[in-house]
Protein backbone atom coordinates (compact mmCIF):
# COMPACT_ATOMS: atom_id res chain seq x y z
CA UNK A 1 -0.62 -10.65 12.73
CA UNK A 2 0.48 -11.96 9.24
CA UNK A 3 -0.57 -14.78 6.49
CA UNK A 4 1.73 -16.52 4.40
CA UNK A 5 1.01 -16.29 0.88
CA UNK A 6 4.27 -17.80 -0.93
CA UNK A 7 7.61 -18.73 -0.16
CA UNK A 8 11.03 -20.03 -1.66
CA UNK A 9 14.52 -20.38 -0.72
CA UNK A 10 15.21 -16.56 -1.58
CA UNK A 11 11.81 -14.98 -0.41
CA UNK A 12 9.23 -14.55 1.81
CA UNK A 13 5.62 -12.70 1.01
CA UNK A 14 3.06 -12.08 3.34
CA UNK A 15 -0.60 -10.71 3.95
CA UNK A 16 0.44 -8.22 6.93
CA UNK A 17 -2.96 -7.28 8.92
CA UNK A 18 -4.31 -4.34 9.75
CA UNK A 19 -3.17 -2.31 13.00
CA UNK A 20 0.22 -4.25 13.13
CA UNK A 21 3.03 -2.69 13.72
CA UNK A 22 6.24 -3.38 11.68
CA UNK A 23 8.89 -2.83 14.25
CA UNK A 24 8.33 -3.72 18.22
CA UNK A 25 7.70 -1.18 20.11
CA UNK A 26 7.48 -0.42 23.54
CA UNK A 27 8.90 -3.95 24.65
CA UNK A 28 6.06 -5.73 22.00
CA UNK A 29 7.55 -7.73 19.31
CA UNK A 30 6.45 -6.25 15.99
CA UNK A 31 6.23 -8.15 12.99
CA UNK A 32 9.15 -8.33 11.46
CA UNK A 33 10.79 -9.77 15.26
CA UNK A 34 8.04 -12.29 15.08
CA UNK A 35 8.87 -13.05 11.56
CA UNK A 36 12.45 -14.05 12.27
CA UNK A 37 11.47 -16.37 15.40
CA UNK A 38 10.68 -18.73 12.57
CA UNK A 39 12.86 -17.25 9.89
CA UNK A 40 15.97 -16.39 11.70
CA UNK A 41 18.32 -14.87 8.22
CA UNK A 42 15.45 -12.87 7.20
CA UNK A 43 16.04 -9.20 5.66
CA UNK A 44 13.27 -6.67 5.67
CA UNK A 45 13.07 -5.22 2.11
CA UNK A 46 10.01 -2.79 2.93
CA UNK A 47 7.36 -1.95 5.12
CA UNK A 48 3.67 -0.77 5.66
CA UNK A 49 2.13 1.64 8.20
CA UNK A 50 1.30 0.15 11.62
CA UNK A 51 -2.69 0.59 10.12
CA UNK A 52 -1.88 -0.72 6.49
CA UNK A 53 -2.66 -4.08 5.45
CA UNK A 54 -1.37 -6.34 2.62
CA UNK A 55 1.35 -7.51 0.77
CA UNK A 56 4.95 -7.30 1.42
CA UNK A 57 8.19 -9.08 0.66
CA UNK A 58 11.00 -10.00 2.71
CA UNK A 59 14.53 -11.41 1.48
CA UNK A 60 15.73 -14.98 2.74
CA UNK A 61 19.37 -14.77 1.65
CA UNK A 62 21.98 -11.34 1.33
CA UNK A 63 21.74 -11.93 -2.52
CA UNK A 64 18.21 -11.38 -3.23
CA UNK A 65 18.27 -8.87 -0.47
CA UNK A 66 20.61 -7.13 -2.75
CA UNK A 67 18.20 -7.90 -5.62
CA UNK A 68 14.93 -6.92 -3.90
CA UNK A 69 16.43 -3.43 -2.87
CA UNK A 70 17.74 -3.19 -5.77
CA UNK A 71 14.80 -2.75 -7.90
CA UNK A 72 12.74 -1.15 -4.86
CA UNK A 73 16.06 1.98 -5.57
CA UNK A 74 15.13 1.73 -9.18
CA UNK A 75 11.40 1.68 -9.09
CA UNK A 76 11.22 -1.62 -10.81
CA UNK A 77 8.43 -3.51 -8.50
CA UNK A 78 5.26 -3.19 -9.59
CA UNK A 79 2.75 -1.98 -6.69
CA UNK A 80 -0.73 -1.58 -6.31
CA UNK A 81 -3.33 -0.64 -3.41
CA UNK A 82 -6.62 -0.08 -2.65
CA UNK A 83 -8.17 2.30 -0.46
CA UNK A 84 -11.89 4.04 0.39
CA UNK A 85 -12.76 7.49 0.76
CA UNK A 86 -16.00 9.14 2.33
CA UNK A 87 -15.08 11.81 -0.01
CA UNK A 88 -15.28 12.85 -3.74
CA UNK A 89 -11.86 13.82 -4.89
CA UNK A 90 -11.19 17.06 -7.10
CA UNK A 91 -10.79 14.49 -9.77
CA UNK A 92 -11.41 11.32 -10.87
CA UNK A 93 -7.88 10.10 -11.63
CA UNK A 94 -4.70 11.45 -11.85
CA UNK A 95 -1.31 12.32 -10.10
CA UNK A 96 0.13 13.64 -7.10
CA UNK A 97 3.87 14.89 -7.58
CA UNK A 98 5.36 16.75 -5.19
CA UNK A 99 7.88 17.03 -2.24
CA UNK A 100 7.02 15.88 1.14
CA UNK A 101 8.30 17.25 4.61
CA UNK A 102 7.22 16.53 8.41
CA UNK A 103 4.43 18.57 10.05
CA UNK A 104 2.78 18.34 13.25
CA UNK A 105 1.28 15.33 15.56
CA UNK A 106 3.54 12.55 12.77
CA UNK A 107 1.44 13.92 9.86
CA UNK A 108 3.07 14.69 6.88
CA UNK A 109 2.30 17.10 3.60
CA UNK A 110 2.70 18.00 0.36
CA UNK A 111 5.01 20.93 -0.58
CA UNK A 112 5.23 23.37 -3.95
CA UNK A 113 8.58 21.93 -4.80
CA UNK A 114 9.90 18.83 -6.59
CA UNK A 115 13.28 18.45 -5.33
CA UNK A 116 12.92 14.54 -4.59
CA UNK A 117 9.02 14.54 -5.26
CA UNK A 118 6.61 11.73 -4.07
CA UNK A 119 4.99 10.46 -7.09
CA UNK A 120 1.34 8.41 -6.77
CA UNK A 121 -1.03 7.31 -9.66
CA UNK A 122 -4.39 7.27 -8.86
CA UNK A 123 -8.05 5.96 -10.40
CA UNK A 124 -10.93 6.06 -8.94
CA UNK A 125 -14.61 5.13 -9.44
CA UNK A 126 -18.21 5.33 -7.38
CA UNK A 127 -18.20 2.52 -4.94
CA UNK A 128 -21.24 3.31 -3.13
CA UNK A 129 -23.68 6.19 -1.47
CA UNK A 130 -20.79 8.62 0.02
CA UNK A 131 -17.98 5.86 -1.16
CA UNK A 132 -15.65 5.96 -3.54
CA UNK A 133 -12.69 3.45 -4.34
CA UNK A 134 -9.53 4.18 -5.43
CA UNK A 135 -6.47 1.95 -6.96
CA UNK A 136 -3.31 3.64 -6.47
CA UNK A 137 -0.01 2.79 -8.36
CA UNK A 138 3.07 4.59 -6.17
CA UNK A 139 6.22 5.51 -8.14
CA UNK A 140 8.22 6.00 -4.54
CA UNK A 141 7.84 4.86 -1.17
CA UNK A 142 7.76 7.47 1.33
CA UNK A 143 6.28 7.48 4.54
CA UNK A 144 2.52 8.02 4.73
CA UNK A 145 2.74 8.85 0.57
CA UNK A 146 -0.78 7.71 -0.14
CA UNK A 147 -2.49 8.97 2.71
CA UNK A 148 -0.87 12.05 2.14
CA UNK A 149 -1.80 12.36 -2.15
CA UNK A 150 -5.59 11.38 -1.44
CA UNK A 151 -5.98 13.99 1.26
CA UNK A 152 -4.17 16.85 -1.13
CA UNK A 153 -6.89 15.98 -3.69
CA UNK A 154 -9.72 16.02 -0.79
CA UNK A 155 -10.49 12.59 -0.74
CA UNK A 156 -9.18 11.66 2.97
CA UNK A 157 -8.98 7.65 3.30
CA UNK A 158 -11.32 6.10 5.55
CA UNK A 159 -10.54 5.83 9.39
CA UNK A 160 -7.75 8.24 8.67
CA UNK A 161 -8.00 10.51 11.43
CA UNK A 162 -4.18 11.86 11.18
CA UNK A 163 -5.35 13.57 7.73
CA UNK A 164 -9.25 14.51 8.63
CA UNK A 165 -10.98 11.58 7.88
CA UNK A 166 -13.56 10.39 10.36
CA UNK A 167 -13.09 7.55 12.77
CA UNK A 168 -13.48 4.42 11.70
CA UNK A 169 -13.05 -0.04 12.48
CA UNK A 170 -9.53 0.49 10.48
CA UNK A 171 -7.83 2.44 8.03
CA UNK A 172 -9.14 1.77 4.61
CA UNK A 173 -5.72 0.87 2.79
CA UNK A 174 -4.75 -2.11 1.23
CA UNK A 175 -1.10 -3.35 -0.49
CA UNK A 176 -2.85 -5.42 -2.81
CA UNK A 177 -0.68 -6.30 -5.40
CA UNK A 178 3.09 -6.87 -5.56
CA UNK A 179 5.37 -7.78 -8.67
CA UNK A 180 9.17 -8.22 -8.76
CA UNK A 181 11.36 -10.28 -10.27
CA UNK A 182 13.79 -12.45 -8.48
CA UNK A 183 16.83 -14.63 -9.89
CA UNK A 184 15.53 -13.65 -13.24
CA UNK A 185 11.94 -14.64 -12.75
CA UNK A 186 9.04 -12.36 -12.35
CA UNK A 187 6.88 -13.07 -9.52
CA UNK A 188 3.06 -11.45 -9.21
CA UNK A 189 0.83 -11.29 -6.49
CA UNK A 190 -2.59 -10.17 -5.66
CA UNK A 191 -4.32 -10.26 -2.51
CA UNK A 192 -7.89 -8.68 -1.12
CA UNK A 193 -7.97 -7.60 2.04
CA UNK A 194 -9.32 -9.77 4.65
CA UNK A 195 -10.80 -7.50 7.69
CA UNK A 196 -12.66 -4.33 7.68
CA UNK A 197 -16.52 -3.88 7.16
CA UNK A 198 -15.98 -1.88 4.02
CA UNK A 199 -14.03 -4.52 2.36
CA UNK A 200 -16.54 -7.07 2.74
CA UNK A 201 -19.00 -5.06 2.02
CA UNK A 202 -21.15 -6.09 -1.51
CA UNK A 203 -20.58 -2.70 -3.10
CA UNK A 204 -16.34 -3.52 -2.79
CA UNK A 205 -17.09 -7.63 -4.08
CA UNK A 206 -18.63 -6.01 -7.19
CA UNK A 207 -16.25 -3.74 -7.54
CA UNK A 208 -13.24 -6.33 -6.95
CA UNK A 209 -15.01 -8.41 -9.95
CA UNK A 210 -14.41 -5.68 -12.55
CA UNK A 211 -17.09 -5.16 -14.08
CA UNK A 212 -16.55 -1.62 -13.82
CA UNK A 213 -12.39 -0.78 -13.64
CA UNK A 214 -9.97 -3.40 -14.14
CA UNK A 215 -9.61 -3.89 -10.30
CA UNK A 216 -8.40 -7.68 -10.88
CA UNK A 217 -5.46 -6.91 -12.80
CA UNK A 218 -4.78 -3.53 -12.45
CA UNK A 219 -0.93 -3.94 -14.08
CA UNK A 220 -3.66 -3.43 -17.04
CA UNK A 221 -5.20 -0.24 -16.73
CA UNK A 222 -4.68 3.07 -18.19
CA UNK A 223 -2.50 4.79 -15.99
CA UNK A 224 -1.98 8.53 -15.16
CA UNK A 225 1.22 9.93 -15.74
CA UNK A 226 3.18 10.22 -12.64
């Protein structure tokens, strides 16, 4: 269900897997209920989709609760994830701006205005025969936002079958790197993903050595406008 990958007295991050689901549902304890067996004051600063994997942070005390949200409302953590398309995408790198409203089956889509936009960075490069990688840098955090911006620029992630991609062992998205700053010290950290057939595939590990985009520290890259 979850890793550990650091803890203090104020915070909690973990490696969430893939197909978990953040809440319980249907009289299964989700992650975060599971989470507080052992950590009973916890605070849930975020979340991923049920198919997402990767990082996420979770407050330990009401004060860097405060903190955490804090800078999630200003758009002061830093995040980063990966994902794999079956598709070339109408370009290379870029942005996706734009407003975001409900459609059918729990999809959602991209609208013409910019009221409260969605705002995603993207870069991609070849990753192999039919594959293509992509790091994304969101701005905001709205439900489905990535899925949503790689699908408007026809590049559908992997085992995303809500936005026309082809079935798949999992959906091909990964938090993988999460920065924030916490009683006035700034805390990084990067993790690959750990399941999925694509991920482990050779093509990803040399891509994830970056040779060929900064994939390692991707705080470093040249970044889109957003």
């Amino acid at each position: 269900m979850f890793d550990i990958v650091w803890q203090s007295d104020q915070v909690l991050v973990i490696d969430k897997h893939a197909g978990v689901n953040f809440h319980s549902e249907q009289g299964e304890a989700g992650l975060f209920a599971t989470l507080t067996q052992s950590f009973p004051s916890l605070y849930p600063v975020h979340r991923l989709d049920k198919p997402t994997s990767g990082l996420l942070v979770m407050a330990k005390t009401a004060d860097a609760n405060r903190q955490l949200c804090e800078q999630f409302r200003q758009r002061q953590v830093d995040k980063y994830y990966l994902a794999i398309s079956g598709k070339k995408p109408r370009k290379k790198q870029g942005s996706v701006v734009g407003d975001m409203t409900s459609a059918r089956r729990g999809a959602w889509m991209l609208t013409r205005t910019r009221h409260n936009p969605a705002r995603t960075a993207f870069v991609s490069c070849h990753m192999a025969p039919g594959l293509r990688l992509f790091v994304v840098k969101p701005a905001t955090g709205r439900t489905h936002q990535i899925r949503v911006a790689l699908k408007s620029v026809g590049a559908p992630i992997v085992g995303d079958t809500l936005y026309g991609a082809e079935p798949s062992d999992r959906l091909y998205l990964h938090a993988y790197s999460l920065g924030f700053e916490i009683n006035g010290e700034y805390q990084r950290f990067t993790q690959p993903p750990s399941s999925g057939a694509l991920f482990g595939d050779t093509a990803f590990t040399h891509l994830m050595s970056g040779d060929v985009i900064d994939v390692a520290e991707p705080w470093n890259m040249a970044w889109p406008a957003c």
